[in-house]
N, C-alpha and C. Protein backbone atom coordinates (compact mmCIF):
# COMPACT_ATOMS: atom_id res chain seq x y z
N UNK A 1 0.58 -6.68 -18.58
CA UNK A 1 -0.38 -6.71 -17.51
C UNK A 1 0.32 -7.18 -16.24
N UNK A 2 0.46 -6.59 -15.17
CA UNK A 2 0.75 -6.69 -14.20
C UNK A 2 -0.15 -7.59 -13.04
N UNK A 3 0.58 -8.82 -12.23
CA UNK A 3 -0.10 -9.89 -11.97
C UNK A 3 0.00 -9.36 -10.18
N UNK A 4 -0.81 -9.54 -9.62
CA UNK A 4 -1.40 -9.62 -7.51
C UNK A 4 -1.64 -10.76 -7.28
N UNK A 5 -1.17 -11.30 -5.79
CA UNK A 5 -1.94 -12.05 -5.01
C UNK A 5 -1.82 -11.47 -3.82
N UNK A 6 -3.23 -11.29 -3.86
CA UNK A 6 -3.77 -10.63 -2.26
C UNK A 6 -3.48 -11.73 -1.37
N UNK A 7 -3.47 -11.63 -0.08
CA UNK A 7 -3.09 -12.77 0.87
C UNK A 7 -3.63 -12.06 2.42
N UNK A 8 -4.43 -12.64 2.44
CA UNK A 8 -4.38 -12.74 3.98
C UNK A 8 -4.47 -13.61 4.89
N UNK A 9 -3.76 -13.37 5.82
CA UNK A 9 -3.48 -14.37 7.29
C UNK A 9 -4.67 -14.57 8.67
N UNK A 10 -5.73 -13.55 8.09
CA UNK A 10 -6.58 -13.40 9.39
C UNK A 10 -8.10 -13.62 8.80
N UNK A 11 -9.02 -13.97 9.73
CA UNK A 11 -10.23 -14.26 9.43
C UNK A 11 -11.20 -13.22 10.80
N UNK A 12 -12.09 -14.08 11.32
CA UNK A 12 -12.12 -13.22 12.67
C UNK A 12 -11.46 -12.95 13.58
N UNK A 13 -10.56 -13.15 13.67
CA UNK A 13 -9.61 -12.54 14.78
C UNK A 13 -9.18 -11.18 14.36
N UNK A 14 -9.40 -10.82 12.97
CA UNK A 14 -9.30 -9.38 12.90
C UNK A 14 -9.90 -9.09 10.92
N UNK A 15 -11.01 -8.89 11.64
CA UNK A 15 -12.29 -8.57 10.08
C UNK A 15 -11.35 -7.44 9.55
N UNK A 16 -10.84 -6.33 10.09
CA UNK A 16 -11.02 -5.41 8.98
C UNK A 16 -9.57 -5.94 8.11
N UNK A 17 -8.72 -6.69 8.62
CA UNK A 17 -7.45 -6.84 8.06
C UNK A 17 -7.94 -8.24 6.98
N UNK A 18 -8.66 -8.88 7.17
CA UNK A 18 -8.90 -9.84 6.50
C UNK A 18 -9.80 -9.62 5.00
N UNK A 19 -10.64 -8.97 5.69
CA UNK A 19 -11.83 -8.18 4.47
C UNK A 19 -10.74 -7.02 3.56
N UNK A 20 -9.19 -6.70 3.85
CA UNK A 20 -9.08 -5.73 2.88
C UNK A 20 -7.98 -6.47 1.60
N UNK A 21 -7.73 -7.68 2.13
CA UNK A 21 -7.27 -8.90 1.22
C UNK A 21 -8.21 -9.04 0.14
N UNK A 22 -9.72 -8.87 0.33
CA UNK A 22 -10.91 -8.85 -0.75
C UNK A 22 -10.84 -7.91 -1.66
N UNK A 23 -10.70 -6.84 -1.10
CA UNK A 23 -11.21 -5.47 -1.59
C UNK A 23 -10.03 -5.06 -2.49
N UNK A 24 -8.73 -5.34 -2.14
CA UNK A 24 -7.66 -5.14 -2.79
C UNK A 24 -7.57 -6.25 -3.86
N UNK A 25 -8.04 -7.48 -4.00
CA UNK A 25 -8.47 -8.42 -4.88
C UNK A 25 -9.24 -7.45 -6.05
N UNK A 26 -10.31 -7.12 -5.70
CA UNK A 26 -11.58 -6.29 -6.54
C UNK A 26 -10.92 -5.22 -7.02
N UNK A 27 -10.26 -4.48 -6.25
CA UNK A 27 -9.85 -3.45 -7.07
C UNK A 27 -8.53 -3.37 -8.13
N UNK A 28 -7.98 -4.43 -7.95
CA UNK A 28 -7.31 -5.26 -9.35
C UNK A 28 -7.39 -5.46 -10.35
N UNK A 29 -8.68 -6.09 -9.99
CA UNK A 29 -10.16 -6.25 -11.50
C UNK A 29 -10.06 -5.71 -12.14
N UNK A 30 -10.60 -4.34 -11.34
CA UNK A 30 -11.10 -3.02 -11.73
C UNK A 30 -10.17 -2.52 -12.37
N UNK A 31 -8.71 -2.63 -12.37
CA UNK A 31 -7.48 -1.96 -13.31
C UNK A 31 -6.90 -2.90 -14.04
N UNK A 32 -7.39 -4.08 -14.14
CA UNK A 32 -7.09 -4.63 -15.63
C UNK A 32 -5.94 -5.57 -15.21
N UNK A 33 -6.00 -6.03 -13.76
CA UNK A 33 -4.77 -6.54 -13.16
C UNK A 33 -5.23 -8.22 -13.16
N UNK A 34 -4.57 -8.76 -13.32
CA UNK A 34 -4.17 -10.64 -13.32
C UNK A 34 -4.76 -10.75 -11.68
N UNK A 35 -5.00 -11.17 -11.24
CA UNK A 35 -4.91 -11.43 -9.51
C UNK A 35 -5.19 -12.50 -9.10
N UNK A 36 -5.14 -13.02 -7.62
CA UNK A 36 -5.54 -14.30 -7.57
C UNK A 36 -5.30 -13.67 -5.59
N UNK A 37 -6.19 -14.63 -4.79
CA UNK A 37 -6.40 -14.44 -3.54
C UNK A 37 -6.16 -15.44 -3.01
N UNK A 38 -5.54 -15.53 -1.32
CA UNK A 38 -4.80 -16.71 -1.04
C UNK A 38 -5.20 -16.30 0.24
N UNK A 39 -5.72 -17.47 1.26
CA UNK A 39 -5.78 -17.65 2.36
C UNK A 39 -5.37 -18.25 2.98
N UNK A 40 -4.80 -17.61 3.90
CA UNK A 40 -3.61 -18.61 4.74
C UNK A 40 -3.57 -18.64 6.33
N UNK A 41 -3.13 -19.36 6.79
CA UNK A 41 -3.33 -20.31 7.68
C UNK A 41 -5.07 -19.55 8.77
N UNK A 42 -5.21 -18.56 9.97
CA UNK A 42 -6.52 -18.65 10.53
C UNK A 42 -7.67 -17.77 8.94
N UNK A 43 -7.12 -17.66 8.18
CA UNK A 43 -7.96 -17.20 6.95
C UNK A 43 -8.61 -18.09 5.87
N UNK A 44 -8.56 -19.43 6.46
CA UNK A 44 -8.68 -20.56 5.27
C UNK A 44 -10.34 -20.92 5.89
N UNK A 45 -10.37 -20.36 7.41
CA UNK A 45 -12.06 -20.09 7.98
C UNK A 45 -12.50 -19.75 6.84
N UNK A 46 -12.02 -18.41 6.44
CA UNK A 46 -13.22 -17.91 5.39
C UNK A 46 -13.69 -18.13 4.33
N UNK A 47 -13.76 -19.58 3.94
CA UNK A 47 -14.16 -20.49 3.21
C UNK A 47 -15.15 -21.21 3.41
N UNK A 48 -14.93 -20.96 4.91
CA UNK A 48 -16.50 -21.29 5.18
C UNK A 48 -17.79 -20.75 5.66
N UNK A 49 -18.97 -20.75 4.83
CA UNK A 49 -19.81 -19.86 4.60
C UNK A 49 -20.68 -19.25 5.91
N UNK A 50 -20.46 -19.97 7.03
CA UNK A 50 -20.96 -19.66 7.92
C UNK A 50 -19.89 -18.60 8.66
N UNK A 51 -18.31 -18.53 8.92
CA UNK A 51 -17.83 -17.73 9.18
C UNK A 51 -17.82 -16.32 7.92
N UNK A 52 -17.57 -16.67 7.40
CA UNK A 52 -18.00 -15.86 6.26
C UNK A 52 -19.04 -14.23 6.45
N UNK A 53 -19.88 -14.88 6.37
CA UNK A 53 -21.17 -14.26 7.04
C UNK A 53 -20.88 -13.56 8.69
N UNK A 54 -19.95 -13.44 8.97
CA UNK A 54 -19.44 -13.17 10.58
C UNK A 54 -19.01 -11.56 10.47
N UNK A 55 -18.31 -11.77 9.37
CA UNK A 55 -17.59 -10.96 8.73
C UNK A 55 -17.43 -9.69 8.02
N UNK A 56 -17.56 -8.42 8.92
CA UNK A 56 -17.59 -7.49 8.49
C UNK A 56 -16.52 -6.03 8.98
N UNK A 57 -15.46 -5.80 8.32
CA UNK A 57 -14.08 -4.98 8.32
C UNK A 57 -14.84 -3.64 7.98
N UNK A 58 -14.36 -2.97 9.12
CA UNK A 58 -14.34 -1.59 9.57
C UNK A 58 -14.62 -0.68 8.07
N UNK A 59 -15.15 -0.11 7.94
CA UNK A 59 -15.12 0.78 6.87
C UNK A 59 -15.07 0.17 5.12
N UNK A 60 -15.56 -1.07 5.16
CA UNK A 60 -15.83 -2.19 4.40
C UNK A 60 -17.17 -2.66 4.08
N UNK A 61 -17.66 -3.15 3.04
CA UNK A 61 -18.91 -3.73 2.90
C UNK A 61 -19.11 -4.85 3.64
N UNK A 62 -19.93 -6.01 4.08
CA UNK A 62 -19.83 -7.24 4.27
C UNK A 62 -19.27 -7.91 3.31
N UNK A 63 -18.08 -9.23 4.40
CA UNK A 63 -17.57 -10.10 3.10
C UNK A 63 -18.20 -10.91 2.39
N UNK A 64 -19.43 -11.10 2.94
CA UNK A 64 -20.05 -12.07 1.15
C UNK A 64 -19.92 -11.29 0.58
N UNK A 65 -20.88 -9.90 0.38
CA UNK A 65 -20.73 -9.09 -0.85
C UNK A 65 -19.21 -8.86 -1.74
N UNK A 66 -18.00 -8.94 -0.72
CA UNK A 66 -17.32 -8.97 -1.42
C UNK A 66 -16.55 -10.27 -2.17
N UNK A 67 -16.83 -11.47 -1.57
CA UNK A 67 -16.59 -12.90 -2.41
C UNK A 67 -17.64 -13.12 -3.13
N UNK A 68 -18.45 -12.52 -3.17
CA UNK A 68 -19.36 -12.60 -4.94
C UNK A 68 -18.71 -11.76 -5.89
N UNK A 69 -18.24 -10.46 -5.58
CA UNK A 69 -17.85 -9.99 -6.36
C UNK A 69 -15.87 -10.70 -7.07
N UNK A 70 -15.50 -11.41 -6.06
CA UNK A 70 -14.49 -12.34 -6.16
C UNK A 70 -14.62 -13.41 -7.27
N UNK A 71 -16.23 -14.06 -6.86
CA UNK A 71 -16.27 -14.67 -7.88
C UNK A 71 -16.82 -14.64 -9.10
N UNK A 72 -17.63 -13.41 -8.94
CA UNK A 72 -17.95 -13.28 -10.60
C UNK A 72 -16.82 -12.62 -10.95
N UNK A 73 -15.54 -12.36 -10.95
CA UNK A 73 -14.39 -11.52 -11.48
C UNK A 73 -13.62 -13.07 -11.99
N UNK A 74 -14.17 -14.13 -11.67
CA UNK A 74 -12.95 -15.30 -11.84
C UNK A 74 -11.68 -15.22 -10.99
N UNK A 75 -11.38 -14.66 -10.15
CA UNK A 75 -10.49 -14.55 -9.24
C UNK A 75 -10.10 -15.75 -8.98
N UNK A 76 -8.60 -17.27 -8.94
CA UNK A 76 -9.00 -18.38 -8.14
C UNK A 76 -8.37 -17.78 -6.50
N UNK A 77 -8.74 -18.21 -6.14
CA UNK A 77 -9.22 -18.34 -4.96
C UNK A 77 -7.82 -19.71 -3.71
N UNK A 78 -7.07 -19.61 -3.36
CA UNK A 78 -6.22 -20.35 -3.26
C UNK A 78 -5.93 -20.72 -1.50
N UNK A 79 -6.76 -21.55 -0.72
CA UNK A 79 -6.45 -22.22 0.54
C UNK A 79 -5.90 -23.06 0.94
């Protein structure tokens, strides 16, 4: 089994680059992949639920929808 850590560096200063750190998380899942997601340095915002909610990348769902799906996958989650 082949292991990911998604990582991203951005929060709002640029949604769609930040939200595809999620999505590439999820679709890991989805192939049977180890993964784990890491936010780093203006991306450690998105931990918090009010930016969170801010948050929506171009051609992307909203990011709560996709940190629920983060966390019901058990993903940890690493800030």
């Amino acid at each position: 089994m082949g292991k990911i850590l998604a990582v991203t560096t951005h929060a709002t200063d640029d949604q769609t680059k930040s939200t595809a750190a999620f999505v590439t998380a999820i679709g890991a899942l989805g192939a049977g992949k180890e993964v784990a997601l890491a936010l780093i340095g203006e991306a450690a915002y998105l931990a918090k639920k009010e930016v969170a909610k801010s948050v929506h990348g171009v051609g992307f769902p909203p990011l709560p929808e996709l940190i629920d799906q983060v966390v019901d996958g058990d993903v940890p989650v690493y800030v």
